[in-house]
N, C-alpha and C. Protein backbone atom coordinates (compact mmCIF):
# COMPACT_ATOMS: atom_id res chain seq x y z
N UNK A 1 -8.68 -7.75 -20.43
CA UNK A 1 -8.21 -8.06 -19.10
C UNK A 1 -8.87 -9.36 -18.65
N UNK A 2 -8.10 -10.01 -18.17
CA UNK A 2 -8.68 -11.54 -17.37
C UNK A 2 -9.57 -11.30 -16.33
N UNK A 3 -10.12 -12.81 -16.16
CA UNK A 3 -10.79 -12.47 -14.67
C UNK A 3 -10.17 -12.32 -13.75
N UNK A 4 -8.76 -12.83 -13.49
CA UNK A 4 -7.90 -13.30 -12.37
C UNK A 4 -7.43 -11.44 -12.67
N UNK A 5 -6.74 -10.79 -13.73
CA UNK A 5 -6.25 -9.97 -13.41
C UNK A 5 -7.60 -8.68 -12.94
N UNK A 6 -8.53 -8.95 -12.83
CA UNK A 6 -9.62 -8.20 -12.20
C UNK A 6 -10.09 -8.65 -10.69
N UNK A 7 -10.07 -9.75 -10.69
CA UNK A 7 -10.30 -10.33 -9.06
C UNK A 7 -8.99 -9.53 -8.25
N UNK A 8 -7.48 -9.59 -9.39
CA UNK A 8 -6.17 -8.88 -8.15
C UNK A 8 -6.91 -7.48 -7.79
N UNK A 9 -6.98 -6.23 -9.02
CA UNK A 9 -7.88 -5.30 -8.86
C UNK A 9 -8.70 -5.06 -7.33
N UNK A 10 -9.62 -5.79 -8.08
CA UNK A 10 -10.48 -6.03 -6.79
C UNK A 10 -10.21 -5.77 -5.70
N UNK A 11 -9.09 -7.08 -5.10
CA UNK A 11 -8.96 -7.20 -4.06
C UNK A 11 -8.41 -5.95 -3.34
N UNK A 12 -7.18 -5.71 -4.13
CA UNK A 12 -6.05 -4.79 -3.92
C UNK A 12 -6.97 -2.95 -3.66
N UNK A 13 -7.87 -2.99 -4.49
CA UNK A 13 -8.74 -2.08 -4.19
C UNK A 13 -9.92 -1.83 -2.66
N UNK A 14 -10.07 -3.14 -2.39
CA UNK A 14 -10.81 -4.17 -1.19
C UNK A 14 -9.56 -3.23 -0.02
N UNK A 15 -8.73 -3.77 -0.27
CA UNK A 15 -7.30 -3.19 0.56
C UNK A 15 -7.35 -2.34 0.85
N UNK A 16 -7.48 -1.53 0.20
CA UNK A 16 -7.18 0.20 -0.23
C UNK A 16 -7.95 0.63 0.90
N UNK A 17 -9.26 0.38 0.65
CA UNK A 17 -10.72 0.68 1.18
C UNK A 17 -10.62 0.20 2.43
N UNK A 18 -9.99 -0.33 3.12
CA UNK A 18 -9.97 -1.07 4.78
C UNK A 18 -8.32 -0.17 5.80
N UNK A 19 -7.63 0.42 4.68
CA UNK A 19 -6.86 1.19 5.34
C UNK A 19 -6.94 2.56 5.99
N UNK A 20 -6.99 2.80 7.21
CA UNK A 20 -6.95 4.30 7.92
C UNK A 20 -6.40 4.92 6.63
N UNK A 21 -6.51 6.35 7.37
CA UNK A 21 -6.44 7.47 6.49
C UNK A 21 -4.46 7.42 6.57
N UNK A 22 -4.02 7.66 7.15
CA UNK A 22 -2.42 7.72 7.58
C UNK A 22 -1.74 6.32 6.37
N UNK A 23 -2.71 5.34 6.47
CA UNK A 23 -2.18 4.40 5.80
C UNK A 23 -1.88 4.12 4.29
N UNK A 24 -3.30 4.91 3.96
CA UNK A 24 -4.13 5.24 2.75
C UNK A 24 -2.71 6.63 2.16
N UNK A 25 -2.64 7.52 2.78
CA UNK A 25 -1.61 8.38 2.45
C UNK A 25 -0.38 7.67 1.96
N UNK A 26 -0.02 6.40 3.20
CA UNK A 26 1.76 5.85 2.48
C UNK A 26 1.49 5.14 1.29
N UNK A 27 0.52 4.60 1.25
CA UNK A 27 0.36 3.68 -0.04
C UNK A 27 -0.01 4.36 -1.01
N UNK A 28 -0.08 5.69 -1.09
CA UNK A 28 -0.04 6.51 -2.03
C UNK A 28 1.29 7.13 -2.14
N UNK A 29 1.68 7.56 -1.09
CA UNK A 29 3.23 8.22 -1.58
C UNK A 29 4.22 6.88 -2.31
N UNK A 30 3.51 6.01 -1.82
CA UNK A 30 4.95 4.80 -2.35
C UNK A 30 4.49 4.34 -4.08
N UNK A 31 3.49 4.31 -4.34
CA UNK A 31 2.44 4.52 -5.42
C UNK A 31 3.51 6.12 -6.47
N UNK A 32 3.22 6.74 -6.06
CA UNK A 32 3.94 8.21 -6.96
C UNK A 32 5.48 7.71 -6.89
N UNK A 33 6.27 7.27 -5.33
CA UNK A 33 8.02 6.74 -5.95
C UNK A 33 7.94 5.52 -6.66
N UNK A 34 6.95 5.15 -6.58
CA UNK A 34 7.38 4.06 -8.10
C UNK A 34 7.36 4.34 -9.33
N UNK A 35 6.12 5.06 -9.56
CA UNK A 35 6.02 5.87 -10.82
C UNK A 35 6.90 6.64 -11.29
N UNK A 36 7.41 7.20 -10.38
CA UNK A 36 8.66 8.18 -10.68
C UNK A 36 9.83 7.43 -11.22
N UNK A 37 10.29 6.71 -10.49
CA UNK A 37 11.40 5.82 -11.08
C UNK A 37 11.05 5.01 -11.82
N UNK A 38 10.17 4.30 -11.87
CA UNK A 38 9.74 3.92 -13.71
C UNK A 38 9.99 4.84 -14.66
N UNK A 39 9.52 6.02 -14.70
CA UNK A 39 9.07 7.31 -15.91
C UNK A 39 11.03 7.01 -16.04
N UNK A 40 11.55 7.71 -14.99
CA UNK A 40 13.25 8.10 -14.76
C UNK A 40 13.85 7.09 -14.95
N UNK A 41 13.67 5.91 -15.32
CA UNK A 41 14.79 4.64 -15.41
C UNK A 41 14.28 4.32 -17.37
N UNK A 42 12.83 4.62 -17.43
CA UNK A 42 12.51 4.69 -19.47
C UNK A 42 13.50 5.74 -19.75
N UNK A 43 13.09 6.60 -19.35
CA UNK A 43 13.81 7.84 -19.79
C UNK A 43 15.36 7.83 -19.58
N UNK A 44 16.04 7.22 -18.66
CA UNK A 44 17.40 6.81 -18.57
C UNK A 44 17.89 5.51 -19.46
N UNK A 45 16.90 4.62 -19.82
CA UNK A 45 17.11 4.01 -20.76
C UNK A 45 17.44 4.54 -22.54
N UNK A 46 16.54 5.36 -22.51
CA UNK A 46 16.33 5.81 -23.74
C UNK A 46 17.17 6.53 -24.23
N UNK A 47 17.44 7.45 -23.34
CA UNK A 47 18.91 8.24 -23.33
C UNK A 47 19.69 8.48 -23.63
N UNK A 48 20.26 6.89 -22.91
CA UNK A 48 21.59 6.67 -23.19
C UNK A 48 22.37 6.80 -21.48
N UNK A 49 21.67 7.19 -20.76
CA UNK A 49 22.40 7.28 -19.09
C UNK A 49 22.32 5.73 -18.40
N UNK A 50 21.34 5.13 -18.74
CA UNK A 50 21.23 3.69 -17.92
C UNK A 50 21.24 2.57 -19.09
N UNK A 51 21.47 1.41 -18.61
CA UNK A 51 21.61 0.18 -20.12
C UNK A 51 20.63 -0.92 -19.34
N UNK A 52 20.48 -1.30 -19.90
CA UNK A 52 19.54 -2.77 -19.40
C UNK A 52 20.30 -4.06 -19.52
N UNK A 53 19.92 -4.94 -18.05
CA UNK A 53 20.71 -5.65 -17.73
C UNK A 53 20.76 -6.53 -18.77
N UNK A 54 22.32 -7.18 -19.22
CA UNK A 54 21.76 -8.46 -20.00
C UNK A 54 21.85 -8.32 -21.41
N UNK A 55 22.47 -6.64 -21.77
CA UNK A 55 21.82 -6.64 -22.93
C UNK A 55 22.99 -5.62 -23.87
N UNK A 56 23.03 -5.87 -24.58
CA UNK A 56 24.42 -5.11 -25.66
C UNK A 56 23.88 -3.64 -26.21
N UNK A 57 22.24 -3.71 -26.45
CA UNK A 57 21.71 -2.66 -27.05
C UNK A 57 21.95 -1.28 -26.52
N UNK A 58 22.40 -0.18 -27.17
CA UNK A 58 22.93 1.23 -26.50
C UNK A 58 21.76 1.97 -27.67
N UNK A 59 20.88 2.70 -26.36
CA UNK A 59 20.16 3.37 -27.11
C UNK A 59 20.28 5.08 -27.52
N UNK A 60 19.53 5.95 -28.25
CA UNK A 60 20.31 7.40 -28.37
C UNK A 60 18.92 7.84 -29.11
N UNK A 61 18.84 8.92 -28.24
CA UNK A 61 18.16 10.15 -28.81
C UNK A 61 18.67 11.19 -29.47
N UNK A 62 17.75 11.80 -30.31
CA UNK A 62 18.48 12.80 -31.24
C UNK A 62 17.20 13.79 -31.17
N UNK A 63 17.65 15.18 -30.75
CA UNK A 63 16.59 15.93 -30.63
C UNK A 63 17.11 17.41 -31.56
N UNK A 64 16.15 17.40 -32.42
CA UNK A 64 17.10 18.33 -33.66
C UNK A 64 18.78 18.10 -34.05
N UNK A 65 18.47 16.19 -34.36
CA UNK A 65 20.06 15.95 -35.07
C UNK A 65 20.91 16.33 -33.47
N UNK A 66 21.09 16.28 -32.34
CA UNK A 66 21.70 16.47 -31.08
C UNK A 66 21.52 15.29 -30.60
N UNK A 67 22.72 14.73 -29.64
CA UNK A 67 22.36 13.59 -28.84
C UNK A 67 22.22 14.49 -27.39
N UNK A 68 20.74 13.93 -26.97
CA UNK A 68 20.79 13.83 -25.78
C UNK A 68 21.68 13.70 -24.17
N UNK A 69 22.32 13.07 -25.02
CA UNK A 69 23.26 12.47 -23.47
C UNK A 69 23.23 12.58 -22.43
N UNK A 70 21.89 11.93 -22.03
CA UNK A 70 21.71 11.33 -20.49
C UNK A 70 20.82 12.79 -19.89
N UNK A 71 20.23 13.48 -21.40
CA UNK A 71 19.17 14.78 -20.67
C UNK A 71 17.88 14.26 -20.09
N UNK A 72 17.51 13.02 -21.03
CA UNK A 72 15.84 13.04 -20.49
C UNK A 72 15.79 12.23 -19.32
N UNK A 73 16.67 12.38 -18.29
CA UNK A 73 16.33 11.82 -17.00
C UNK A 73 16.25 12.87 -16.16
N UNK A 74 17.76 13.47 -16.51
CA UNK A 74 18.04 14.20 -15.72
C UNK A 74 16.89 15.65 -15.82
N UNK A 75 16.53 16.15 -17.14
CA UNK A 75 15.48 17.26 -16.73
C UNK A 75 14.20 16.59 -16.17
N UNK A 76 13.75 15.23 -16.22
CA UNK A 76 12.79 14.80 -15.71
C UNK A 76 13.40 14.94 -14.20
N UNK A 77 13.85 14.71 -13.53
CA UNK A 77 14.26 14.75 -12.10
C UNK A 77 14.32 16.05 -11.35
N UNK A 78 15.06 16.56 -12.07
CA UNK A 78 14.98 18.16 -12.31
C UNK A 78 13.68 19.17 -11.91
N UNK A 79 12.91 18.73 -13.13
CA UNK A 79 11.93 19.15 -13.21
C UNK A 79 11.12 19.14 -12.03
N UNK A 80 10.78 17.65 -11.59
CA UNK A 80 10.44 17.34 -10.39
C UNK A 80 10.42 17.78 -8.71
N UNK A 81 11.93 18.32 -9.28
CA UNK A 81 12.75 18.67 -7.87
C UNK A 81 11.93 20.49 -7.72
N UNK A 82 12.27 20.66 -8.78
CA UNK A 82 11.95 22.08 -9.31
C UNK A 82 10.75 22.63 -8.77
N UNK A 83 9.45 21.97 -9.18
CA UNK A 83 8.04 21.92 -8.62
C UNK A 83 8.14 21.40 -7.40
N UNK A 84 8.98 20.50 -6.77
CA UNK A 84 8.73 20.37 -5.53
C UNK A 84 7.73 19.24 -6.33
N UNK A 85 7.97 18.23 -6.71
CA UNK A 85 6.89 17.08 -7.07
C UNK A 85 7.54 16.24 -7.13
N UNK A 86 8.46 15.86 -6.09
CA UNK A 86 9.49 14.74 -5.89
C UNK A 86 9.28 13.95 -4.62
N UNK A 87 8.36 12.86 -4.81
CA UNK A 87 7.98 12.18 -3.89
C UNK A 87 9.03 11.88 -2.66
């Protein structure tokens, strides 16, 4: 890791640490919906449910010789919803 990408760290952590508690909470919930739709847009990539811009490549899972088709988003979301762990 660089210095510069440790000084952002830093700072952004500096941040963290100067926000009320109420504040400290949103920048955490918005923190978990990003993560989430990262994990859900790989996993929609991978798939076969979402394509990437720009780009001809069609990707496919095979889970015991089966295609997927467009499962590993959707039970990831699912799942989520399921537990109630859906930001």
């Amino acid at each position: 890791m660089s210095s510069s990408d440790t000084d952002l760290y830093s700072q952004a952590i500096h941040m963290y640490q100067q926000m009320d508690a109420e504040q400290q909470k949103l920048m955490m919930h918005l923190m978990e919906v990003v993560m989430v739709d990262t994990v859900s847009n790989v996993f929609g990539v991978i798939d076969g449910s979402s394509s990437l811009n720009d780009s001809d490549m069609e990707a496919t899972v095979l889970l015991d010789d089966v295609d997927t088709e467009g499962e590993l988003q959707e039970s990831f979301i699912g799942y989520l919803q399921e537990e109630d762990l859906y930001p």
